[in-house]
N, C-alpha and C. Protein backbone atom coordinates (compact mmCIF):
# COMPACT_ATOMS: atom_id res chain seq x y z
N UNK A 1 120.34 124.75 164.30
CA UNK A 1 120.70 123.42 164.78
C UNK A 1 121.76 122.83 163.84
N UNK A 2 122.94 122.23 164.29
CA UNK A 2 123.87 121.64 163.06
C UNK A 2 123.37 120.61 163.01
N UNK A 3 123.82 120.43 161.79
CA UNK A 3 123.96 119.25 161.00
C UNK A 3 124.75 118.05 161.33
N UNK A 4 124.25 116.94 161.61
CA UNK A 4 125.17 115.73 162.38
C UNK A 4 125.22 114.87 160.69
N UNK A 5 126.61 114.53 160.77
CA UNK A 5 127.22 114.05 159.64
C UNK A 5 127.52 112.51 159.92
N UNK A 6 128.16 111.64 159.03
CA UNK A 6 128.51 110.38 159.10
C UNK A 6 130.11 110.61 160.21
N UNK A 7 130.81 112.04 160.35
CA UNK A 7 131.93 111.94 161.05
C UNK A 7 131.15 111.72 162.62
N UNK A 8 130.03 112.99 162.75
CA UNK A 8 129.56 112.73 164.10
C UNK A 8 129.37 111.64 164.84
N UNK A 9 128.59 110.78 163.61
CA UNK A 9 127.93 109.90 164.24
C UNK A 9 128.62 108.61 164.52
N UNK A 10 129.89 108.38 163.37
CA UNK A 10 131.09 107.64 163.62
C UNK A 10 132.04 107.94 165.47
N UNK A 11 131.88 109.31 165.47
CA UNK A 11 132.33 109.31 166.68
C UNK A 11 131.68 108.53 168.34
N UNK A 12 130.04 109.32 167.79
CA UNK A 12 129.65 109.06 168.75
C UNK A 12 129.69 107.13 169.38
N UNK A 13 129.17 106.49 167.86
CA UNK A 13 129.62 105.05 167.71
C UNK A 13 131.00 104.57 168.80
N UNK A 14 131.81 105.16 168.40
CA UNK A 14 133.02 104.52 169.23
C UNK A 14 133.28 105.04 170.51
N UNK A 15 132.78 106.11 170.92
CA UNK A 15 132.65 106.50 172.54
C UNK A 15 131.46 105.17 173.08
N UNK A 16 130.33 105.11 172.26
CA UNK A 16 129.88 104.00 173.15
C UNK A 16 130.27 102.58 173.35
N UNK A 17 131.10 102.53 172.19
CA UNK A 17 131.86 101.19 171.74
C UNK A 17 132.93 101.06 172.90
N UNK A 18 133.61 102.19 173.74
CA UNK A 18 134.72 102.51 174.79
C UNK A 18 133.82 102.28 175.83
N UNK A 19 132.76 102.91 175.99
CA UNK A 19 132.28 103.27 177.45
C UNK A 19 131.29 101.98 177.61
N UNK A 20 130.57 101.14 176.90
CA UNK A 20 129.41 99.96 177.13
C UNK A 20 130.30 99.02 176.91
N UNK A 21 131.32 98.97 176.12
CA UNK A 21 131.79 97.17 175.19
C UNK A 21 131.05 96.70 174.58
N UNK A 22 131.63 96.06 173.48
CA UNK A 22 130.93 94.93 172.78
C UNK A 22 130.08 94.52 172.84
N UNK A 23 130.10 93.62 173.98
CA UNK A 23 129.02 92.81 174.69
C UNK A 23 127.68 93.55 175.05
N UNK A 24 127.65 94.61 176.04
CA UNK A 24 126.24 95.39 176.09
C UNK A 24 125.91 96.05 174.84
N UNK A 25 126.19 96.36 173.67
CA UNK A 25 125.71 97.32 172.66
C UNK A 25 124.96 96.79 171.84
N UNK A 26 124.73 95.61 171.58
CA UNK A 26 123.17 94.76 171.05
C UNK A 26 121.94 95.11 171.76
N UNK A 27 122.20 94.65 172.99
CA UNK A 27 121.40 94.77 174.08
C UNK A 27 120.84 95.84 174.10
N UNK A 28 121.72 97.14 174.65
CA UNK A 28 121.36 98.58 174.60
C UNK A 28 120.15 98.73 173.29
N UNK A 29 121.24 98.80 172.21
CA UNK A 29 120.28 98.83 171.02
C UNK A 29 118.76 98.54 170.40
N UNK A 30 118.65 96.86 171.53
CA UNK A 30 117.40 96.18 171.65
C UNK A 30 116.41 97.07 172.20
N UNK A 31 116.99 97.25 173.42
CA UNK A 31 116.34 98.16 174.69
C UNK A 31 116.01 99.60 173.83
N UNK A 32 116.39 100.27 173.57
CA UNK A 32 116.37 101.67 172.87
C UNK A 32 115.66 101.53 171.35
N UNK A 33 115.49 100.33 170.42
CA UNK A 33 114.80 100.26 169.74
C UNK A 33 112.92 100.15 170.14
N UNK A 34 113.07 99.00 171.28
CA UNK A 34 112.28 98.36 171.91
C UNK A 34 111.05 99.83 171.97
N UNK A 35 112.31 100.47 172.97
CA UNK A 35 111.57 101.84 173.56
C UNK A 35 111.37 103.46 172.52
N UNK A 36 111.77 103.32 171.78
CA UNK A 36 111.16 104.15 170.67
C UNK A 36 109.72 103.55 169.89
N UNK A 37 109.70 101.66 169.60
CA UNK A 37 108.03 101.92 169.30
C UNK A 37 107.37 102.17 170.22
N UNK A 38 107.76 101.73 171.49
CA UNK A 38 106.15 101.48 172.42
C UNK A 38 106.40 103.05 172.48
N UNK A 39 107.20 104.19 172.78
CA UNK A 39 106.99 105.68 172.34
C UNK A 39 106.01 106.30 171.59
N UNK A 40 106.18 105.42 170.17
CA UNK A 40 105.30 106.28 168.90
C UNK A 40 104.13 105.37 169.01
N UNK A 41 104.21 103.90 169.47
CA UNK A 41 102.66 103.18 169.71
C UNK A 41 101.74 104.67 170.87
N UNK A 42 102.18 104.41 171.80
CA UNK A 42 101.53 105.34 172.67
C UNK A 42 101.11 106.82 172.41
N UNK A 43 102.33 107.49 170.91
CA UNK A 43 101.84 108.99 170.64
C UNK A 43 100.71 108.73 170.27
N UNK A 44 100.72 107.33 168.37
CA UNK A 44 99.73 107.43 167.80
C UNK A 44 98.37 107.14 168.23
N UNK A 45 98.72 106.22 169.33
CA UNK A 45 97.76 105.39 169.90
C UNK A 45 97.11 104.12 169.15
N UNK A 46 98.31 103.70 168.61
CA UNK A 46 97.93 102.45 167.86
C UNK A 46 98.50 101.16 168.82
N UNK A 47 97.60 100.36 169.07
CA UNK A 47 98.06 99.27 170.23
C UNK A 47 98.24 98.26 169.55
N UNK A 48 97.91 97.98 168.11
CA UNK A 48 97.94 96.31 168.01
C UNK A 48 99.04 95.46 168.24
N UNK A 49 100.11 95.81 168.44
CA UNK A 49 101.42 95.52 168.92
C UNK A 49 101.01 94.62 170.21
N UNK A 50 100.78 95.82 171.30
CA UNK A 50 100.39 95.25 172.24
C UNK A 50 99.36 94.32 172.05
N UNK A 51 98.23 94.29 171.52
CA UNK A 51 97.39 93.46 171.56
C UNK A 51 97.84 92.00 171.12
N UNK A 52 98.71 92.05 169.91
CA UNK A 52 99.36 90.81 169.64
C UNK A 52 100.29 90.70 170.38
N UNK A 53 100.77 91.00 171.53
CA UNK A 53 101.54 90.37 172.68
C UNK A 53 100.92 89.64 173.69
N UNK A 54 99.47 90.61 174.31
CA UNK A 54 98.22 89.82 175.02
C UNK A 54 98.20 88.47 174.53
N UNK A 55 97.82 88.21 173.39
CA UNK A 55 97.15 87.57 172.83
C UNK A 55 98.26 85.85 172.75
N UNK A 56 99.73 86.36 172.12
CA UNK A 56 100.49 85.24 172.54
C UNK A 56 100.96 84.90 173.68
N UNK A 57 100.77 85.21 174.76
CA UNK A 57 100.58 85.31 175.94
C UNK A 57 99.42 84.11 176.44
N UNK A 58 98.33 84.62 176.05
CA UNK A 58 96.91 84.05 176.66
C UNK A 58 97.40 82.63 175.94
N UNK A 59 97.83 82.61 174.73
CA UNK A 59 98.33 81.60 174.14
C UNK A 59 98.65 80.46 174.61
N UNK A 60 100.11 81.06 175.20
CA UNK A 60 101.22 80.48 175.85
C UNK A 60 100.77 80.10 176.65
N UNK A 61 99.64 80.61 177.99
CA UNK A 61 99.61 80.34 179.00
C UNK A 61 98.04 78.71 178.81
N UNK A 62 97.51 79.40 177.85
CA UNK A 62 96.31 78.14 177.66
C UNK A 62 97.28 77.05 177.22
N UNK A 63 97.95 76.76 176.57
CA UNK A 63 98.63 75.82 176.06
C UNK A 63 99.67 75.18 176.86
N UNK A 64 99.89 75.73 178.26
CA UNK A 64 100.86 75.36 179.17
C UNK A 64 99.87 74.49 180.31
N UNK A 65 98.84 75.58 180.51
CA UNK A 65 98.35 74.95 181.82
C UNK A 65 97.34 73.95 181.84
N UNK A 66 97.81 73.25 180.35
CA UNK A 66 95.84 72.07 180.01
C UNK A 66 94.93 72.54 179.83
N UNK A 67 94.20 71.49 179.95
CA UNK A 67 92.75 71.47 179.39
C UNK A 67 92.01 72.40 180.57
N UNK A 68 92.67 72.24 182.01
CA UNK A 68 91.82 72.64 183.09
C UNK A 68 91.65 73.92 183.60
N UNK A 69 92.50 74.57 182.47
CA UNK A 69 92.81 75.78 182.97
C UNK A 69 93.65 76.70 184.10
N UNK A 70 93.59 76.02 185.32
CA UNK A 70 94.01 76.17 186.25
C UNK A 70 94.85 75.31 186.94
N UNK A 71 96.32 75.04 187.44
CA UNK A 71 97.30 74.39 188.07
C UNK A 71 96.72 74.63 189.84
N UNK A 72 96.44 73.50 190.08
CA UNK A 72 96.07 73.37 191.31
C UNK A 72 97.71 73.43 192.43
N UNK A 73 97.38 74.32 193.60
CA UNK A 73 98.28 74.74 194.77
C UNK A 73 98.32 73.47 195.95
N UNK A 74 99.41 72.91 196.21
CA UNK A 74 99.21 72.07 197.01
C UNK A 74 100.06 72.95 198.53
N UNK A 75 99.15 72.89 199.34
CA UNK A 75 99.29 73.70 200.51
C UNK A 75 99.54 73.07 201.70
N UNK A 76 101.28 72.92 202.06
CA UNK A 76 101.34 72.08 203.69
C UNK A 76 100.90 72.57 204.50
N UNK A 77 100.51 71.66 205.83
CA UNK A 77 100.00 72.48 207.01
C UNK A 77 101.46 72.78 207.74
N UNK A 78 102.16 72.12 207.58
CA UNK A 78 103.23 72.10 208.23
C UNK A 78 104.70 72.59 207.31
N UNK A 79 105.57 73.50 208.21
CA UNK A 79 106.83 73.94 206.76
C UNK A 79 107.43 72.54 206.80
N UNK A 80 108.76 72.76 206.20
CA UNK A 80 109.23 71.25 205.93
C UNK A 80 110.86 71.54 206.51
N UNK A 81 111.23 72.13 207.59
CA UNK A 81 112.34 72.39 208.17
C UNK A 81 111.87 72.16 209.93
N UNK A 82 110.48 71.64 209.63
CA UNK A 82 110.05 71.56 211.21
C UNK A 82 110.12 70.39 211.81
C-alpha cells in the first residue's frame, strides 16, 4: 500500500477545493466528521453520545411545551377556503 504524503494530500485538498467550493467544504467536513463517530459509536457500541442527544431533546421539548406537557390540537369542522 503507498504511502500518502503531505504532497498527496495537498492535492487531494484542492481538487475538492475545485470541484465543492468554498462554501460547501465546512459543511462536507461537518457531515463526514459527523459520520465517522456515529461509525465507531456503533463499532464500539458505546451510545452515550446518543443518549446525551435523547436526553437534550426530552429537554428541549419539556421546556417548550409547559407545565402540561402536551399542546392541545384545535380541529375545524369546516376547511377555511369553503
Amino acid at each position: 500500500m503507498p504511502n500518502i504524503g503531505p504532497m498527496e494530500l495537498a492535492i487531494v485538498a484542492i481538487i475538492a477545493l475545485v470541484v465543492f467550493g468554498p462554501s460547501k467544504l465546512p459543511e462536507l467536513g461537518s457531515s463526514l466528521g459527523k459520520g465517522m463517530r456515529e461509525f465507531k459509536a456503533s463499532i464500539s457500541g458505546d451510545n452515550s453520545d446518543e443518549r446525551k442527544n435523547e436526553q437534550a431533546v426530552a429537554a428541549r421539548l419539556e421546556a417548550t411545551s409547559g407545565s402540561t406537557g402536551a399542546t392541545p390540537v384545535r380541529a375545524d369542522p369546516k376547511p377555511a377556503d369553503a
